[in-house]
PDB file of N, CA and C in Angstrom:
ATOM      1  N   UNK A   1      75.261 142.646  70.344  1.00  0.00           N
ATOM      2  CA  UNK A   1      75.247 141.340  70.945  1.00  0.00           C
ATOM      3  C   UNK A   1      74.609 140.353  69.963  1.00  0.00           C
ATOM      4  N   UNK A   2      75.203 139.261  69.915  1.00  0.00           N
ATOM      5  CA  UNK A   2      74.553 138.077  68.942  1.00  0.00           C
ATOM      6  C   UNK A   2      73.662 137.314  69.308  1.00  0.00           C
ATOM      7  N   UNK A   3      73.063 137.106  70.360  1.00  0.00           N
ATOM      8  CA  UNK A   3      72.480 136.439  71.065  1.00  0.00           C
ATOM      9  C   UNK A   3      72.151 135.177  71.911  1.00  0.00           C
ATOM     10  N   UNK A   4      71.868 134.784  72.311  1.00  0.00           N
ATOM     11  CA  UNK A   4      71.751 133.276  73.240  1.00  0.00           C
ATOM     12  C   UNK A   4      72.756 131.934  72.361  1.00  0.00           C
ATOM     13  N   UNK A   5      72.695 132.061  71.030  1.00  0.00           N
ATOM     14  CA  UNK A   5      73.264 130.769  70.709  1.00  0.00           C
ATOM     15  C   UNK A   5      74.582 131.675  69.904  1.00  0.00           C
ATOM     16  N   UNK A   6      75.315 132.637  70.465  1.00  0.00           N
ATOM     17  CA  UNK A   6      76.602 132.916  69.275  1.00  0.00           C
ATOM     18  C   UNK A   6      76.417 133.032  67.815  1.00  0.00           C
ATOM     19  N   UNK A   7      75.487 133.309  67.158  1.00  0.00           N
ATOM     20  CA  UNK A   7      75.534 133.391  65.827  1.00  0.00           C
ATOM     21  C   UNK A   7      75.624 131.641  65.110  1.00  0.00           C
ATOM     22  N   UNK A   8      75.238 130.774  65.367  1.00  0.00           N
ATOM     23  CA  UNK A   8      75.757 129.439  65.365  1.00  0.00           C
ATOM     24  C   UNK A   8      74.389 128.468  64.850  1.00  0.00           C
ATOM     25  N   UNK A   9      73.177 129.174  65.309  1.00  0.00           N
ATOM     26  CA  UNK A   9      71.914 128.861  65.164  1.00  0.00           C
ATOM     27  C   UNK A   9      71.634 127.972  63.683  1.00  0.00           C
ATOM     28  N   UNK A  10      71.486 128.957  62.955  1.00  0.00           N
ATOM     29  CA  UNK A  10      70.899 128.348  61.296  1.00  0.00           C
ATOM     30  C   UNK A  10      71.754 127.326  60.442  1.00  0.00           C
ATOM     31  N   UNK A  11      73.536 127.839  60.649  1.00  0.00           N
ATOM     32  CA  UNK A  11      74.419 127.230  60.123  1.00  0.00           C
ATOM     33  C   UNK A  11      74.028 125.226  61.274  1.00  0.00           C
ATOM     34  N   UNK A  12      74.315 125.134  62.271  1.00  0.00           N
ATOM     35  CA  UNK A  12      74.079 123.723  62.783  1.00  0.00           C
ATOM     36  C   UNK A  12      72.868 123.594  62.206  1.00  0.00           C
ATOM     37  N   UNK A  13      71.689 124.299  62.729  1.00  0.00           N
ATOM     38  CA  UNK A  13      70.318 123.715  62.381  1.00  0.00           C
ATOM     39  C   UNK A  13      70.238 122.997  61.234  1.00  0.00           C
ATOM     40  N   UNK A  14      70.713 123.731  59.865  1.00  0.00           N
ATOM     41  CA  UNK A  14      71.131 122.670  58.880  1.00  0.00           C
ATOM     42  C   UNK A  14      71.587 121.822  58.502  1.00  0.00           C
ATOM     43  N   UNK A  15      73.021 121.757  59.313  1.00  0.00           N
ATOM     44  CA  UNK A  15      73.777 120.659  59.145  1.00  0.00           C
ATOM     45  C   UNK A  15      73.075 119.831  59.729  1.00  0.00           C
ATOM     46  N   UNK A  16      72.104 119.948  60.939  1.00  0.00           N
ATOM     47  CA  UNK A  16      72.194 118.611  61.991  1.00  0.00           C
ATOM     48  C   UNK A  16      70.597 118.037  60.820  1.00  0.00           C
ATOM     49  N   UNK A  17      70.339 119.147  60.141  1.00  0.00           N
ATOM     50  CA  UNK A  17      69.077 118.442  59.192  1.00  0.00           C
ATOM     51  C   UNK A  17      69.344 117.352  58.292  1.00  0.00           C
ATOM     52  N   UNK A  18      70.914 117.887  57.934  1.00  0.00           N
ATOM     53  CA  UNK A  18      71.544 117.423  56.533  1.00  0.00           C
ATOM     54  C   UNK A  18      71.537 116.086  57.133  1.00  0.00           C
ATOM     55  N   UNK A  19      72.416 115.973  58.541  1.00  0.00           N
ATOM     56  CA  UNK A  19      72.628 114.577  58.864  1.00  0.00           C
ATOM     57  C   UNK A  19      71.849 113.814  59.900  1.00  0.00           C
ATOM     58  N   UNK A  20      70.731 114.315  59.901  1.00  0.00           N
ATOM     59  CA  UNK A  20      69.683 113.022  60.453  1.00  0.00           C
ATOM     60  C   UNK A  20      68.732 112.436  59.155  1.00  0.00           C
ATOM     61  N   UNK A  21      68.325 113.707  58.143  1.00  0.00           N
ATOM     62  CA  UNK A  21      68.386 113.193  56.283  1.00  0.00           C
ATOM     63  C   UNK A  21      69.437 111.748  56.007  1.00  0.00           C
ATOM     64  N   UNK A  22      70.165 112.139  55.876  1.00  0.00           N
ATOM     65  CA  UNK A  22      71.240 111.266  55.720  1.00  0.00           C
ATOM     66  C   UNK A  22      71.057 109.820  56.639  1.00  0.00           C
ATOM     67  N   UNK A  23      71.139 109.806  57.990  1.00  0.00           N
ATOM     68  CA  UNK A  23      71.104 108.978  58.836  1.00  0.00           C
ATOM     69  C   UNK A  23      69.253 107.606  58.639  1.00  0.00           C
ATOM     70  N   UNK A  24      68.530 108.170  58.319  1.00  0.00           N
ATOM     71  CA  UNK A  24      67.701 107.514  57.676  1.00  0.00           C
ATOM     72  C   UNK A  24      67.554 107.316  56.726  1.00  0.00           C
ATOM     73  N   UNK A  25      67.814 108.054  55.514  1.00  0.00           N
ATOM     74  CA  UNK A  25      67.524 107.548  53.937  1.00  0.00           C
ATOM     75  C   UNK A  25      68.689 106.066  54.023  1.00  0.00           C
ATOM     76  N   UNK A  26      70.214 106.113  54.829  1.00  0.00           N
ATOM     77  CA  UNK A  26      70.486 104.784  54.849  1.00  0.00           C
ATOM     78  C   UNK A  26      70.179 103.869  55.517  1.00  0.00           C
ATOM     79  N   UNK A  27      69.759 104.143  57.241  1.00  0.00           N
ATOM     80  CA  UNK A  27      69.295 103.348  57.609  1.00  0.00           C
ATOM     81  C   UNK A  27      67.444 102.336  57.346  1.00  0.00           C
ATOM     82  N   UNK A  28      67.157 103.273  56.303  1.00  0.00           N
ATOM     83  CA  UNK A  28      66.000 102.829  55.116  1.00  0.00           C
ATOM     84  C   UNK A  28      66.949 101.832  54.484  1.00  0.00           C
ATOM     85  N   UNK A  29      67.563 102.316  53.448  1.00  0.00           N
ATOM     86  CA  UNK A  29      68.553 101.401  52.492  1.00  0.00           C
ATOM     87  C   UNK A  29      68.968 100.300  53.128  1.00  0.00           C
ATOM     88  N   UNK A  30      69.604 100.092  54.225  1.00  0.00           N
ATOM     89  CA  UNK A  30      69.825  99.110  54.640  1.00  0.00           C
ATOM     90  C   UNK A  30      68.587  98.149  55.098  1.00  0.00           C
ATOM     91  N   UNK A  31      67.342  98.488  55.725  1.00  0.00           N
ATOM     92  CA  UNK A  31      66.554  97.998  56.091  1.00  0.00           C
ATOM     93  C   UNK A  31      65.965  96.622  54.781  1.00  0.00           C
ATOM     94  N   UNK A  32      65.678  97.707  53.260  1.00  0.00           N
ATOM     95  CA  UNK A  32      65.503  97.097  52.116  1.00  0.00           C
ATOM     96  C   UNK A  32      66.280  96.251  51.705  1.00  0.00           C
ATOM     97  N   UNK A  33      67.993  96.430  51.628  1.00  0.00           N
ATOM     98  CA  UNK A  33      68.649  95.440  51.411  1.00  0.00           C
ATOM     99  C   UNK A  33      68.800  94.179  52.109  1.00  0.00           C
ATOM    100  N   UNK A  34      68.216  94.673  53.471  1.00  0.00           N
ATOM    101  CA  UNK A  34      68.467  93.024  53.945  1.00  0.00           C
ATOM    102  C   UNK A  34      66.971  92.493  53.990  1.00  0.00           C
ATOM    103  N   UNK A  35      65.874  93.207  53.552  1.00  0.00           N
ATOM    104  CA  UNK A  35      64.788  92.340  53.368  1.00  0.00           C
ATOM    105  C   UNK A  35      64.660  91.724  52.059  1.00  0.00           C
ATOM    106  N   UNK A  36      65.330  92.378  50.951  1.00  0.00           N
ATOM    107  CA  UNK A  36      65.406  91.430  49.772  1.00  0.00           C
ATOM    108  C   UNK A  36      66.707  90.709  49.703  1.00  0.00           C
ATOM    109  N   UNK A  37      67.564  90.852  50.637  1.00  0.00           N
ATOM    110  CA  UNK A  37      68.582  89.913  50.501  1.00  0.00           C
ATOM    111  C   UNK A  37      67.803  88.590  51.155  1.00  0.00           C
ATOM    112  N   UNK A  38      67.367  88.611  52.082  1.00  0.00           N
ATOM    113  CA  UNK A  38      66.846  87.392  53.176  1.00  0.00           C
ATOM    114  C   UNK A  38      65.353  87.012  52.528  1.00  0.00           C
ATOM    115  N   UNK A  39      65.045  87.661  51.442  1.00  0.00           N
ATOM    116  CA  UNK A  39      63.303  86.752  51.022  1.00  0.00           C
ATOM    117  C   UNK A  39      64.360  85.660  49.429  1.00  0.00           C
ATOM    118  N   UNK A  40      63.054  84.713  48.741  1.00  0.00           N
ATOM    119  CA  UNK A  40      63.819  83.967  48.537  1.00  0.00           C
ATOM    120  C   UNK A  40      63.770  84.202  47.115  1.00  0.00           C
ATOM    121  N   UNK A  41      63.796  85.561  46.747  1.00  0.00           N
ATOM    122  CA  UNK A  41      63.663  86.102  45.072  1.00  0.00           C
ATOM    123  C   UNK A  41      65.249  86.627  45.106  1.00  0.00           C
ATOM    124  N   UNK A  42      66.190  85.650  44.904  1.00  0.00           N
ATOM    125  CA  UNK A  42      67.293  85.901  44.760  1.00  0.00           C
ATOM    126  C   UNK A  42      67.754  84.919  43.547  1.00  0.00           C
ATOM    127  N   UNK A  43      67.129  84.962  42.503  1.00  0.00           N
ATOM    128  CA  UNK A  43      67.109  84.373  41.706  1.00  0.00           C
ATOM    129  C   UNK A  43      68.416  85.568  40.657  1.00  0.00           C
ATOM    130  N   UNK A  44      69.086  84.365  40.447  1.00  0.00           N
ATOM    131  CA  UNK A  44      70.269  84.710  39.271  1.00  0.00           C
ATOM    132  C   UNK A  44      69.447  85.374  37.614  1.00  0.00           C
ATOM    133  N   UNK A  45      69.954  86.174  37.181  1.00  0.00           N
ATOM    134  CA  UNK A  45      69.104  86.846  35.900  1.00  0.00           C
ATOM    135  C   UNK A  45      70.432  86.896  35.160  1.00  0.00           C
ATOM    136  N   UNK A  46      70.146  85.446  34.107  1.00  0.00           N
ATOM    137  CA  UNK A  46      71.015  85.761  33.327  1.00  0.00           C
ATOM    138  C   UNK A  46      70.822  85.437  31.778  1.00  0.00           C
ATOM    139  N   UNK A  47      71.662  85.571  30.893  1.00  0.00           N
ATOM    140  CA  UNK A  47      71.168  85.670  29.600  1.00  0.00           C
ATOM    141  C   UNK A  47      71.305  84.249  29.132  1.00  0.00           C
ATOM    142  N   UNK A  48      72.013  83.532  29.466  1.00  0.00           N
ATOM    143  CA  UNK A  48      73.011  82.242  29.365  1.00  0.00           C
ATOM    144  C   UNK A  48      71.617  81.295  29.518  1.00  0.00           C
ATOM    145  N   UNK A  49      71.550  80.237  28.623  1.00  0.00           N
ATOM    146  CA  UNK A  49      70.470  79.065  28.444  1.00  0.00           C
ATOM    147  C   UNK A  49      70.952  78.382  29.095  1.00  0.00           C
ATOM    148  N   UNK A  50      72.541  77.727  28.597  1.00  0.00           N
ATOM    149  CA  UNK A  50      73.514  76.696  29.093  1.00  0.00           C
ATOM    150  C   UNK A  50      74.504  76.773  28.487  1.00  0.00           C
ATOM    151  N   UNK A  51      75.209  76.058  29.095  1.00  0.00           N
ATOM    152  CA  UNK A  51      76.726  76.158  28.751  1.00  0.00           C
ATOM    153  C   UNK A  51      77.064  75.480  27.413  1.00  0.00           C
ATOM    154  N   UNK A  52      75.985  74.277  27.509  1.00  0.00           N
ATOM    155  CA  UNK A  52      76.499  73.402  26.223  1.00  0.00           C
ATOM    156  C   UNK A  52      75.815  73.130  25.103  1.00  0.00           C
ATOM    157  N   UNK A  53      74.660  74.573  24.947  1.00  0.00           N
ATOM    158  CA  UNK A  53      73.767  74.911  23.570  1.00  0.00           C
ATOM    159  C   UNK A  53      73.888  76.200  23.593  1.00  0.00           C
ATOM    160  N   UNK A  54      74.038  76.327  21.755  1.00  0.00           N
ATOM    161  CA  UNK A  54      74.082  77.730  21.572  1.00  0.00           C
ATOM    162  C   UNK A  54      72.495  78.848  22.318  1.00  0.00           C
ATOM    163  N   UNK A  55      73.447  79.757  22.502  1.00  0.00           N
ATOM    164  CA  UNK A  55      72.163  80.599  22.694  1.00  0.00           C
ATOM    165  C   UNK A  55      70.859  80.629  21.842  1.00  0.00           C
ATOM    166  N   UNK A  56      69.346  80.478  22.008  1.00  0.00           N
ATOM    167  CA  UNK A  56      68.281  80.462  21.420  1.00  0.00           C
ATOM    168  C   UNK A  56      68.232  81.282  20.366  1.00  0.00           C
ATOM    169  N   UNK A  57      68.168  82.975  20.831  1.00  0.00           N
ATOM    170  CA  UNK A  57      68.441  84.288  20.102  1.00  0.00           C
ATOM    171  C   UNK A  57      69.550  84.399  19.072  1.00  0.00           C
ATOM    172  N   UNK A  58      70.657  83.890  19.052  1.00  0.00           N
ATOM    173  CA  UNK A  58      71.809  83.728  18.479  1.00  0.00           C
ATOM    174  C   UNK A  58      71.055  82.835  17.008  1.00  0.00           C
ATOM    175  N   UNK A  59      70.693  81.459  17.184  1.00  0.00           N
ATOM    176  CA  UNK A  59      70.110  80.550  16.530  1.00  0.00           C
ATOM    177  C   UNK A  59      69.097  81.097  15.580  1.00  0.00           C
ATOM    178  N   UNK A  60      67.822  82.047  16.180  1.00  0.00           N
ATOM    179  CA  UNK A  60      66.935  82.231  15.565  1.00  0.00           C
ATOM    180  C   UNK A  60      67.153  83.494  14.762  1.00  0.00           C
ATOM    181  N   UNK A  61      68.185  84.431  15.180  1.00  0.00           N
ATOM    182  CA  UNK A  61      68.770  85.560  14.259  1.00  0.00           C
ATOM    183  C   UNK A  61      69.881  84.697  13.213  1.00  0.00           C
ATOM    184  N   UNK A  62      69.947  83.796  13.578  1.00  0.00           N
ATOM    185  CA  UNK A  62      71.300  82.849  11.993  1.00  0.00           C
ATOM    186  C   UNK A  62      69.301  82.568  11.354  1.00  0.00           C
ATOM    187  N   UNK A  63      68.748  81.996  11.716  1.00  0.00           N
ATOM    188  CA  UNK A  63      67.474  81.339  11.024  1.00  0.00           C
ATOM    189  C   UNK A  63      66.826  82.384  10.142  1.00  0.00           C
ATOM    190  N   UNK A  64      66.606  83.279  10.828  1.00  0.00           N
ATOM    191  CA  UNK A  64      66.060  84.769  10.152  1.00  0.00           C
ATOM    192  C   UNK A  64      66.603  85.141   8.972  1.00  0.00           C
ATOM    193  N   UNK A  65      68.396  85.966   9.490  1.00  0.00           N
ATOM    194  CA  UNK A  65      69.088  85.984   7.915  1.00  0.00           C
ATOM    195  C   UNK A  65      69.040  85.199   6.832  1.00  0.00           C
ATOM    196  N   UNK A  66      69.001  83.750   7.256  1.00  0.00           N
ATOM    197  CA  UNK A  66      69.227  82.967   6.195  1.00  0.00           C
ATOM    198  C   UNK A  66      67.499  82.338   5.361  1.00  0.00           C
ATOM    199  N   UNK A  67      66.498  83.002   5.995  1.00  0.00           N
ATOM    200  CA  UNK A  67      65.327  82.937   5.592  1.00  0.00           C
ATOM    201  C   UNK A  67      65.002  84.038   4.901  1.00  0.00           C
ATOM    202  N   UNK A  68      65.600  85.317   5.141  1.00  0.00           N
ATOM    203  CA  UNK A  68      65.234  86.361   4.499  1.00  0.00           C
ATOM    204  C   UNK A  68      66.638  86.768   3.223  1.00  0.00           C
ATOM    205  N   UNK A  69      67.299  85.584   3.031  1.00  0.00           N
ATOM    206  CA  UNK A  69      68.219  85.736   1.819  1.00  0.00           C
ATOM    207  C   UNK A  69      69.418  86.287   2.235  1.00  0.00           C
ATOM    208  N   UNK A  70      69.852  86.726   3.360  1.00  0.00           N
ATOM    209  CA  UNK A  70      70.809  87.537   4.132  1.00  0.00           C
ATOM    210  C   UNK A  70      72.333  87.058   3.827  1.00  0.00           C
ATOM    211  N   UNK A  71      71.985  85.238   4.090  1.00  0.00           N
ATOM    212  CA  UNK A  71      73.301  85.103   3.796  1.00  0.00           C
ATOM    213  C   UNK A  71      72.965  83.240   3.213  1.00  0.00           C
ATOM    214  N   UNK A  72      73.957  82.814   2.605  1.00  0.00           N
ATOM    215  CA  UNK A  72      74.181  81.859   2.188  1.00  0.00           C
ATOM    216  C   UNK A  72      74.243  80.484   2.683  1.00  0.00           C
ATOM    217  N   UNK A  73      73.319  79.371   2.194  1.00  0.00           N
ATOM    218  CA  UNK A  73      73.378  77.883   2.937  1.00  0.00           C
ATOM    219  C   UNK A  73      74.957  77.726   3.868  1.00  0.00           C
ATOM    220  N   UNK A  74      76.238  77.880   2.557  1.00  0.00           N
ATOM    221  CA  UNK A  74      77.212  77.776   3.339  1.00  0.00           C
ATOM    222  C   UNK A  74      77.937  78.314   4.693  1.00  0.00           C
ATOM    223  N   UNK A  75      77.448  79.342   4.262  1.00  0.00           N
ATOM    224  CA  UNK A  75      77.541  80.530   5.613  1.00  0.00           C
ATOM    225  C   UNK A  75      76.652  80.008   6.808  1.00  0.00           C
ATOM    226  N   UNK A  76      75.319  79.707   6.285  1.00  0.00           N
ATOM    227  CA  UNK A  76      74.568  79.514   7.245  1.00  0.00           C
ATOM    228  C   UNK A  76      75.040  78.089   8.001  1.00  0.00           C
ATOM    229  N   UNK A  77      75.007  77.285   7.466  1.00  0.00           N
ATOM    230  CA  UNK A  77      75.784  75.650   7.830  1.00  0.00           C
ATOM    231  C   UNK A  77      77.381  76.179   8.783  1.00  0.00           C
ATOM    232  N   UNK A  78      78.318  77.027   8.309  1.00  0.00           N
ATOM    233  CA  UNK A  78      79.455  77.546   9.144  1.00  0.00           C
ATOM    234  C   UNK A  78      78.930  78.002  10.340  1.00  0.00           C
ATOM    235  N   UNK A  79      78.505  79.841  10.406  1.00  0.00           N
ATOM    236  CA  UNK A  79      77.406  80.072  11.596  1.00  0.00           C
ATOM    237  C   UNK A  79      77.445  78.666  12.396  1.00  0.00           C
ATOM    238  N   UNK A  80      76.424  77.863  11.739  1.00  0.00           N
ATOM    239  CA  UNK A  80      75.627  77.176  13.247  1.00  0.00           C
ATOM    240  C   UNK A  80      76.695  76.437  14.089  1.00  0.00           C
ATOM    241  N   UNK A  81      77.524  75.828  13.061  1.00  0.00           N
ATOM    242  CA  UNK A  81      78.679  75.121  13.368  1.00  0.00           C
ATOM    243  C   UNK A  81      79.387  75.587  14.745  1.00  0.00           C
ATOM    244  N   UNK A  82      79.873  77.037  14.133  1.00  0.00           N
ATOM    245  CA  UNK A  82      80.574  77.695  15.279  1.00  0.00           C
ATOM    246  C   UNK A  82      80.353  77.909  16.228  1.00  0.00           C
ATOM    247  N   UNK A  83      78.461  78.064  16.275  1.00  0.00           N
ATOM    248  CA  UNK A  83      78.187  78.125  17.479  1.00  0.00           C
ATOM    249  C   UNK A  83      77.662  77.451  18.501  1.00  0.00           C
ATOM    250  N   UNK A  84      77.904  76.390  17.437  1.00  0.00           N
ATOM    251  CA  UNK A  84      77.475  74.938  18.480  1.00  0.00           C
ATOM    252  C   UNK A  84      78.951  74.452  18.827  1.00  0.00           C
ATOM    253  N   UNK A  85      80.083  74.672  18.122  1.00  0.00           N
ATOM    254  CA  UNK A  85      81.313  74.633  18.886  1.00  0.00           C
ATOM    255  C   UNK A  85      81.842  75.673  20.039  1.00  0.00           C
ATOM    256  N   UNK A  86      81.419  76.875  19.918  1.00  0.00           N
ATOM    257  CA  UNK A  86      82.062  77.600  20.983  1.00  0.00           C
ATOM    258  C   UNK A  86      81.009  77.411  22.209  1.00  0.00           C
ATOM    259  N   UNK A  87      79.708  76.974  21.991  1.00  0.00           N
ATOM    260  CA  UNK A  87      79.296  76.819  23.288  1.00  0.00           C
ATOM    261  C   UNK A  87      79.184  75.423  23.950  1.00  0.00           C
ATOM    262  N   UNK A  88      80.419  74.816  23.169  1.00  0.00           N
ATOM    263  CA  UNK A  88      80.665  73.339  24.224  1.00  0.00           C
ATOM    264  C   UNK A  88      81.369  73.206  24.626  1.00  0.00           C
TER     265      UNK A  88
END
């Protein structure tokens, strides 16, 4: 005889572990997402200064090479050029 629960015991017991595990680690997740969706640190993180100056980093790595001999006035004068044209 198998006893009171059919042989059925350990196999559910786990599963029903697996999915009440489950049933809170998202209903956690969700809890977090909508408390940092709804506070007001929803601030955009982006790399972009502006649209219509070259990037800072871009600028000060042309400044660098061309301070440490890397590359040439002319080069360097092209560089800036370009990149004061592609970011307007």
């Amino acid at each position: 005889m198998m006893g009171w629960d059919f042989g059925w015991g350990w196999g559910w017991m786990l599963f029903g572990s697996l999915v009440m595990v489950l049933f809170w680690g998202g209903l956690i997740a969700l809890i977090v997402l909508a408390v940092r969706g709804l506070s007001g640190n929803n601030q955009r993180q982006s790399s972009d200064q502006s649209e219509h100056t070259p990037s800072v980093g871009a600028l000060e790595i042309l400044q660098s090479r061309y301070a440490k001999g890397e590359i040439t006035r002319d080069e360097f004068e092209q560089i800036r050029n370009d990149l004061k044209r592609s970011s307007a």
